[in-house]
Protein backbone atom coordinates (compact mmCIF):
# COMPACT_ATOMS: atom_id res chain seq x y z
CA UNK A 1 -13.89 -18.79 11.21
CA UNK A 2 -15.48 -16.65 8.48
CA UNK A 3 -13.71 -15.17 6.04
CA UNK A 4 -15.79 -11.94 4.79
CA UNK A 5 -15.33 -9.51 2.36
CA UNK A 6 -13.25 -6.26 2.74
CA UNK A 7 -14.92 -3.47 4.30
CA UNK A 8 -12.07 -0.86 3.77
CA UNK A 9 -9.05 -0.46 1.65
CA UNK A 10 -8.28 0.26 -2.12
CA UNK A 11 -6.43 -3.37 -3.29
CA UNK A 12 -8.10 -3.46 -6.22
CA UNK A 13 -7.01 0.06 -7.57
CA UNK A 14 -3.07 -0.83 -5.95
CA UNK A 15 -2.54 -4.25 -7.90
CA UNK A 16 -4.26 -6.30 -10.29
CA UNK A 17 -6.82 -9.36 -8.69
CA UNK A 18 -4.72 -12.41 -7.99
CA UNK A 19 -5.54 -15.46 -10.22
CA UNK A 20 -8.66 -17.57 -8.75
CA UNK A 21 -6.19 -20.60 -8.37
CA UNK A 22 -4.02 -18.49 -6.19
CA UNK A 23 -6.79 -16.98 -3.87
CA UNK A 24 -7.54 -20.39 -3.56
CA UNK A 25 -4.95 -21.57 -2.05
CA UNK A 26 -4.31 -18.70 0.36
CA UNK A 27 -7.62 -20.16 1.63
CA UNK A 28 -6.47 -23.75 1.61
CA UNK A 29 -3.74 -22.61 3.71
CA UNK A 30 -5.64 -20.46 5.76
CA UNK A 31 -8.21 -23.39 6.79
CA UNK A 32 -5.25 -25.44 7.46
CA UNK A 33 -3.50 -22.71 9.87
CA UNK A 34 -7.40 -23.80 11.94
CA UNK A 35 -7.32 -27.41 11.05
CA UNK A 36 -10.90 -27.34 9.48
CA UNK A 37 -12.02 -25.80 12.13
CA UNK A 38 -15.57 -25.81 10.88
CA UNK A 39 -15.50 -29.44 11.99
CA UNK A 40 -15.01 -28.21 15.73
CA UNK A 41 -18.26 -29.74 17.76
CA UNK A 42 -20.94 -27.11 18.27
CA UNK A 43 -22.44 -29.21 21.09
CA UNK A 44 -19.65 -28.50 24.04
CA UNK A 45 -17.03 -27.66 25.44
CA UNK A 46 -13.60 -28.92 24.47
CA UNK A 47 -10.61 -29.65 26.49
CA UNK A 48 -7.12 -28.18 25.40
CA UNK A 49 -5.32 -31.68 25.37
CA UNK A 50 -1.87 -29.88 24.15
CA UNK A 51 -0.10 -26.76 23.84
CA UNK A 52 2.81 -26.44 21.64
CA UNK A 53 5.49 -23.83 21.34
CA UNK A 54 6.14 -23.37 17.36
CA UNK A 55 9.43 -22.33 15.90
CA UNK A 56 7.17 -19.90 13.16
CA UNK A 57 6.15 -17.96 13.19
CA UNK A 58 7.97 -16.50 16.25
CA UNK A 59 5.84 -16.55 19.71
CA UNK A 60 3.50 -18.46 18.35
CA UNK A 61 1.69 -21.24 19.84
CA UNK A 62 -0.69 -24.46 18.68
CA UNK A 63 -3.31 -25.43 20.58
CA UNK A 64 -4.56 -29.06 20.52
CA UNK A 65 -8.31 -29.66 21.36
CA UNK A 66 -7.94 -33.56 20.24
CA UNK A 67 -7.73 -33.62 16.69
CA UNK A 68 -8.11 -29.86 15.91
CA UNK A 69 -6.01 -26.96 16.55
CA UNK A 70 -5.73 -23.36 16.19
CA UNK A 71 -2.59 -21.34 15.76
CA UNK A 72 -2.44 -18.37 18.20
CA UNK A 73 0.33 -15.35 19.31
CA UNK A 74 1.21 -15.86 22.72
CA UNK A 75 0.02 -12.75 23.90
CA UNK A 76 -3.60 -14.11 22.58
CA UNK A 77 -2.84 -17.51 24.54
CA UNK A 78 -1.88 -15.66 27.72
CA UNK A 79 -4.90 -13.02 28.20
CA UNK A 80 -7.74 -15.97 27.21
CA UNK A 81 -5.47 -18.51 29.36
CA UNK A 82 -5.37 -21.41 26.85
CA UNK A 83 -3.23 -23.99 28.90
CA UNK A 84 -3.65 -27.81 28.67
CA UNK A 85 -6.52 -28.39 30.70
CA UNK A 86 -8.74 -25.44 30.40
CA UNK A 87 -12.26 -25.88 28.22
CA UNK A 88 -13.48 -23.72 25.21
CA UNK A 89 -16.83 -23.98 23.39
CA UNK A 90 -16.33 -23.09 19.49
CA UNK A 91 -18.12 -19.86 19.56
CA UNK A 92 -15.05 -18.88 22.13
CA UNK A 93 -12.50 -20.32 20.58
CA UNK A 94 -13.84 -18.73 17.15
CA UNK A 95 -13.83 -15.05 18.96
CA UNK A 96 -9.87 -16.24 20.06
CA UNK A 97 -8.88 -16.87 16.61
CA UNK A 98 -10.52 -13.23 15.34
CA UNK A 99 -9.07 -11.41 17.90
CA UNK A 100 -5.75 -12.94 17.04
CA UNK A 101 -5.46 -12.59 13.38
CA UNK A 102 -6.63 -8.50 14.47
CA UNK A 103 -3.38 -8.84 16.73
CA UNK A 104 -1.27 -10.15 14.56
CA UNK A 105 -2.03 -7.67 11.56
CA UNK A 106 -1.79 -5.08 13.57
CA UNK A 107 1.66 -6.13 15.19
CA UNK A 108 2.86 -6.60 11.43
CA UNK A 109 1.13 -2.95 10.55
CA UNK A 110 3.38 -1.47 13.22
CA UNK A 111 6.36 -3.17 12.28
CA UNK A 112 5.71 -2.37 8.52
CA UNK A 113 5.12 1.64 9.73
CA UNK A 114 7.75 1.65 11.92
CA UNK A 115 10.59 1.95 8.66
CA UNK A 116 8.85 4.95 7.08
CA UNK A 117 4.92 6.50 6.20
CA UNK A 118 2.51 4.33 4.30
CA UNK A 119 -0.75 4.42 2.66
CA UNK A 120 -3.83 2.23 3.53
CA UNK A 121 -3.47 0.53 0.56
CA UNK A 122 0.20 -0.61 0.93
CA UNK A 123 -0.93 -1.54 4.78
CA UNK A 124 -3.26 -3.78 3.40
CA UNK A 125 -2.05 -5.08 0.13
CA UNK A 126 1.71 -6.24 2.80
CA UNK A 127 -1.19 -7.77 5.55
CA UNK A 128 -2.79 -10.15 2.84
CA UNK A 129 0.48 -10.85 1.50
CA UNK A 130 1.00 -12.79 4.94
CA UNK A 131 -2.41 -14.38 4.68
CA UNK A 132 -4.08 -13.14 6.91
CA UNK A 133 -8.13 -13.28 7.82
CA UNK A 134 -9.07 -10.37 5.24
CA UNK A 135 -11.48 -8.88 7.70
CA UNK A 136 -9.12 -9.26 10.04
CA UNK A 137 -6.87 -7.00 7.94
CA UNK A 138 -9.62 -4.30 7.02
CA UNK A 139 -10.26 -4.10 11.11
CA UNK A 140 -6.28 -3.31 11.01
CA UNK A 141 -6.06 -0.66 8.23
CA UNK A 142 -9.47 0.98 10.48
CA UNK A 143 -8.05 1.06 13.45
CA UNK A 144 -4.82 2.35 12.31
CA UNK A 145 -6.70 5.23 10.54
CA UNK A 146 -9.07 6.16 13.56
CA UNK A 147 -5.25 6.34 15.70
CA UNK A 148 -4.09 8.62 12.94
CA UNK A 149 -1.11 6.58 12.25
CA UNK A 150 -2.44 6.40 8.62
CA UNK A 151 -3.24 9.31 6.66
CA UNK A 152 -3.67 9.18 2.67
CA UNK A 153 -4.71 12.42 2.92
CA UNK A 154 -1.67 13.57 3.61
CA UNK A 155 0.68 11.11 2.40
CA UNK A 156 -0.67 12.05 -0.98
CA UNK A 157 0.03 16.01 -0.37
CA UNK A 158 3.17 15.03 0.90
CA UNK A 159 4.40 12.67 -1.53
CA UNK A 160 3.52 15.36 -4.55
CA UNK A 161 5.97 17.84 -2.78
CA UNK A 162 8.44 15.97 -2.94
CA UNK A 163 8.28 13.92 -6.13
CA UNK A 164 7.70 17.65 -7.50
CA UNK A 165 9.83 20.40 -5.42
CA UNK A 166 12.50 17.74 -5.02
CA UNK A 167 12.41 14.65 -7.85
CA UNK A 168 11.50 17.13 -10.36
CA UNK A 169 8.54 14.77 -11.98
CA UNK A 170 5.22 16.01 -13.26
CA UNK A 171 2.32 15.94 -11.54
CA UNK A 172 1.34 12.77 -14.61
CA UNK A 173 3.86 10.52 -13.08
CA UNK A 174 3.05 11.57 -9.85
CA UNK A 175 -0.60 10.78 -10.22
CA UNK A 176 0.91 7.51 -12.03
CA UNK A 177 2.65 6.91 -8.26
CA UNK A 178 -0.26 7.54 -5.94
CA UNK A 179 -2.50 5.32 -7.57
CA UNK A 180 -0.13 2.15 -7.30
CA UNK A 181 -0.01 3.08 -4.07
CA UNK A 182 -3.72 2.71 -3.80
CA UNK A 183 -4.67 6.03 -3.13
CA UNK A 184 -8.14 7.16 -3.16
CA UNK A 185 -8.62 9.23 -6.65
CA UNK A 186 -10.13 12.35 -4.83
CA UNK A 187 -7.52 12.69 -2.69
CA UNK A 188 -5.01 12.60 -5.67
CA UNK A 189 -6.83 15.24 -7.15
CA UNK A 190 -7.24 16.96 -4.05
CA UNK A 191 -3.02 16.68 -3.73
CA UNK A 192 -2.06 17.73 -7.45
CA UNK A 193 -4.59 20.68 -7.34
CA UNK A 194 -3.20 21.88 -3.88
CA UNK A 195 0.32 21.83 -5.47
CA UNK A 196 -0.61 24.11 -7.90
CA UNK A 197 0.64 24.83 -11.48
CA UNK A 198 3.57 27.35 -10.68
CA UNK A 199 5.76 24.88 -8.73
CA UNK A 200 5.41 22.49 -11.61
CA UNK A 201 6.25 25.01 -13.86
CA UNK A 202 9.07 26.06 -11.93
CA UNK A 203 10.24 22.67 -11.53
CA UNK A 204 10.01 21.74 -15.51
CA UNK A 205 11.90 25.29 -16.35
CA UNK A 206 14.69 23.87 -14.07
CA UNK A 207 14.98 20.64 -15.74
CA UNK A 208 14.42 22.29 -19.11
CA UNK A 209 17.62 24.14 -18.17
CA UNK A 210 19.86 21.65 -17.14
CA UNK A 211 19.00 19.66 -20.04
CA UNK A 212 19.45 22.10 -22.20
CA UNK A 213 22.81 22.80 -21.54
CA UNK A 214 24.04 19.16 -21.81
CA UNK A 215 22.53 18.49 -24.50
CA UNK A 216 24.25 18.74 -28.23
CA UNK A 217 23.40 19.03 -31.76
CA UNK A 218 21.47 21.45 -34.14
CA UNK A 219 19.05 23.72 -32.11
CA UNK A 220 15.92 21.75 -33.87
CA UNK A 221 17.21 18.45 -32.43
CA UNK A 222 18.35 20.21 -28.96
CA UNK A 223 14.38 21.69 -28.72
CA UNK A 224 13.24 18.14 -29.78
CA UNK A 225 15.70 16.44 -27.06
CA UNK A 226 14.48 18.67 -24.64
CA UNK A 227 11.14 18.44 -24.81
CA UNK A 228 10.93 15.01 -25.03
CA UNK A 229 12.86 14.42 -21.49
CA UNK A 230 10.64 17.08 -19.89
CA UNK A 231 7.35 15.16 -21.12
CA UNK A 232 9.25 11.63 -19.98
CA UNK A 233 9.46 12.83 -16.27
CA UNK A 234 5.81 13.78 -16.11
CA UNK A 235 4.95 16.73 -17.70
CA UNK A 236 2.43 17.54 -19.71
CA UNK A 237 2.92 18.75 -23.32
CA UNK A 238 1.47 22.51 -22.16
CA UNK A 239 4.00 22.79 -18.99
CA UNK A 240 6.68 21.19 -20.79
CA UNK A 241 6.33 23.72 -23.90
CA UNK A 242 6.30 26.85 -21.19
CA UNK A 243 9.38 25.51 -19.75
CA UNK A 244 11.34 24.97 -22.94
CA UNK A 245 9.89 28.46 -24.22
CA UNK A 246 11.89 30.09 -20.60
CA UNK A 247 14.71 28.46 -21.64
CA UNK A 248 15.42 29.19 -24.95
CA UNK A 249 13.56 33.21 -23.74
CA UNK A 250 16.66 33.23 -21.32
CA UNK A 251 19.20 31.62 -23.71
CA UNK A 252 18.55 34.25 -26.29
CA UNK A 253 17.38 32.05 -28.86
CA UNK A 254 14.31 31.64 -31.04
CA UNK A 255 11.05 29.90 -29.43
CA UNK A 256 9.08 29.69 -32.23
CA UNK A 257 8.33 26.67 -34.10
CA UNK A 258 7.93 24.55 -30.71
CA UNK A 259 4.76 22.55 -32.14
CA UNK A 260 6.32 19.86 -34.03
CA UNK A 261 8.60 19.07 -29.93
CA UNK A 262 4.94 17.98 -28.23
CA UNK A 263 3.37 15.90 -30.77
C-alpha cells in the first residue's frame, strides 16, 4: 500500500521532525508488517493458503497468500471473510489493508480519548507513534473531528481556564502549553484573547500576594523576589508589575521604583 502524505494534523508544530534514519525505519517496519507487498501479482487472484492467530498485537490475525502476508484486526478479517481458501486480487486485498490500518487508529484514538480530552495533534502525534499508515492516521484525526469527539477549539478555551483561573500561570506559559500540544496558532489566540486581561490580572495579584507574604528580606529584595516568580509562571512584565503594584497598594507600602523588578 501507499504511504501518502498527511492531509490533516499539526505534528510538525507539536514535536520536532524525527531523524531521516528513524522515519526510515518506521517504513522498513511498516513494509514488513505487508511482507513487500508491492511484490503481490497484479495478474490474479490469490488464494489465502493460511490464516494465523498472532499473540500481538491482540486480535490480530496473518494472512498467508503463499509467500506474502498481510497483518489484519479480526474484525477486518471477519467482515471481508479472509479464511483459508477464499481468493483476493491485490487491488482488494490493498483496500483490506487501508481499511484496517483506518480501524485500527481509530480503535487506538478511542482508547487514547477514553482517559481524558485531547487535541488533534496529540491524537496524531500517539497514532504514528504505533506506526501506523500516516494517511491512515490523518483519515482518523478527520473522522474523529467531523464526530465532534475532537475539538481544539475548545480544548484550547478550556485548557486557558484552567491553567489560568485554577494553576495560576500566565497566559505566556499557557500559549507555551497549547502549542506543544499542537494547537492551531489562531485558535490560541482566539483562547488567550477570549480569557481576557482581568482574570489574568486577578490571578497574578493573587500569586503576588501569597508570595509576598512568604517571602523575607529587605523590601527591595522582597519586590525583586516577587516579581521575578510572577514573570516565571507566565506573566508578562506589564501584568506582573500591576499585580505587585496591588500588593504592595494593599500592604501599605511604597510602589514606586518597580522598574529595575521587570528588566
Amino acid at each position: 500500500m501507499a504511504f501518502g502524505k498527511r492531509s490533516y494534523g499539526n505534528r510538525r508544530n507539536y514535536k520536532q521532525s524525527e531523524s531521516t534514519e528513524e522515519e526510515e525505519n518506521k517504513k522498513a517496519r511498516r513494509e514488513e508488517r505487508l511482507n513487500h507487498f508491492g511484490d503481490f501479482p497484479e495478474d490474479e487472484s490469490q488464494e489465502v493458503t493460511l490464516v494465523e492467530l498472532l499473540r500481538r498485537p491482540v486480535n490480530s490475525y496473518r494472512i498467508y497468500f503463499g509467500p506474502h502476508y498481510v497483518t489484519v484486526h479480526e474484525s477486518t478479517m471477519i467482515r471481508y471473510g479472509m479464511t483459508k481458501g477464499s481468493f483476493f486480487d491485490k487491488d482488494a486485498v490493498q483496500e483490506i489493508v487501508q481499511d484496517n490500518e483506518q480501524q485500527v487508529a481509530y480503535s487506538q484514538a478511542l482508547n487514547y480519548l477514553s482517559f481524558k480530552p485531547r487535541t488533534s495533534g496529540e491524537i496524531e502525534q500517539k497514532l504514528l507513534e504505533k506506526e501506523l499508515d500516516p494517511e491512515a492516521v490523518a483519515a482518523t484525526v478527520k473522522r474523529l473531528v467531523d464526530e465532534k469527539l475532537i475539538d481544539d477549539a475548545f480544548y484550547a478555551q478550556e485548557w486557558t481556564r484552567q491553567r489560568i483561573n485554577g494553576k495560576k500561570k500566565g497566559k505566556v506559559v499557557v500559549k507555551q502549553e497549547l502549542r506543544r500540544k499542537g494547537i492551531d496558532p489562531e485558535l490560541i489566540d482566539d483562547a488567550l484573547e477570549a480569557m481576557g486581561d482581568d482574570a489574568e490580572l486577578r490571578s497574578a495579584e493573587e500569586l503576588a500576594a501569597k508570595k509576598w507574604r512568604t517571602t523575607k528580606g529587605e523590601l527591595w529584595d522582597r519586590k525583586r523576589k516577587t516579581a521575578a516568580f510572577i514573570m516565571r509562571r507566565g506573566f508578562s512584565s506589564d501584568i506582573a508589575r500591576k499585580a505587585l503594584d496591588h500588593v504592595l497598594s494593599s500592604e501599605g507600602e511604597d510602589s514606586e521604583g518597580l522598574g529595575t523588578e521587570f528588566d
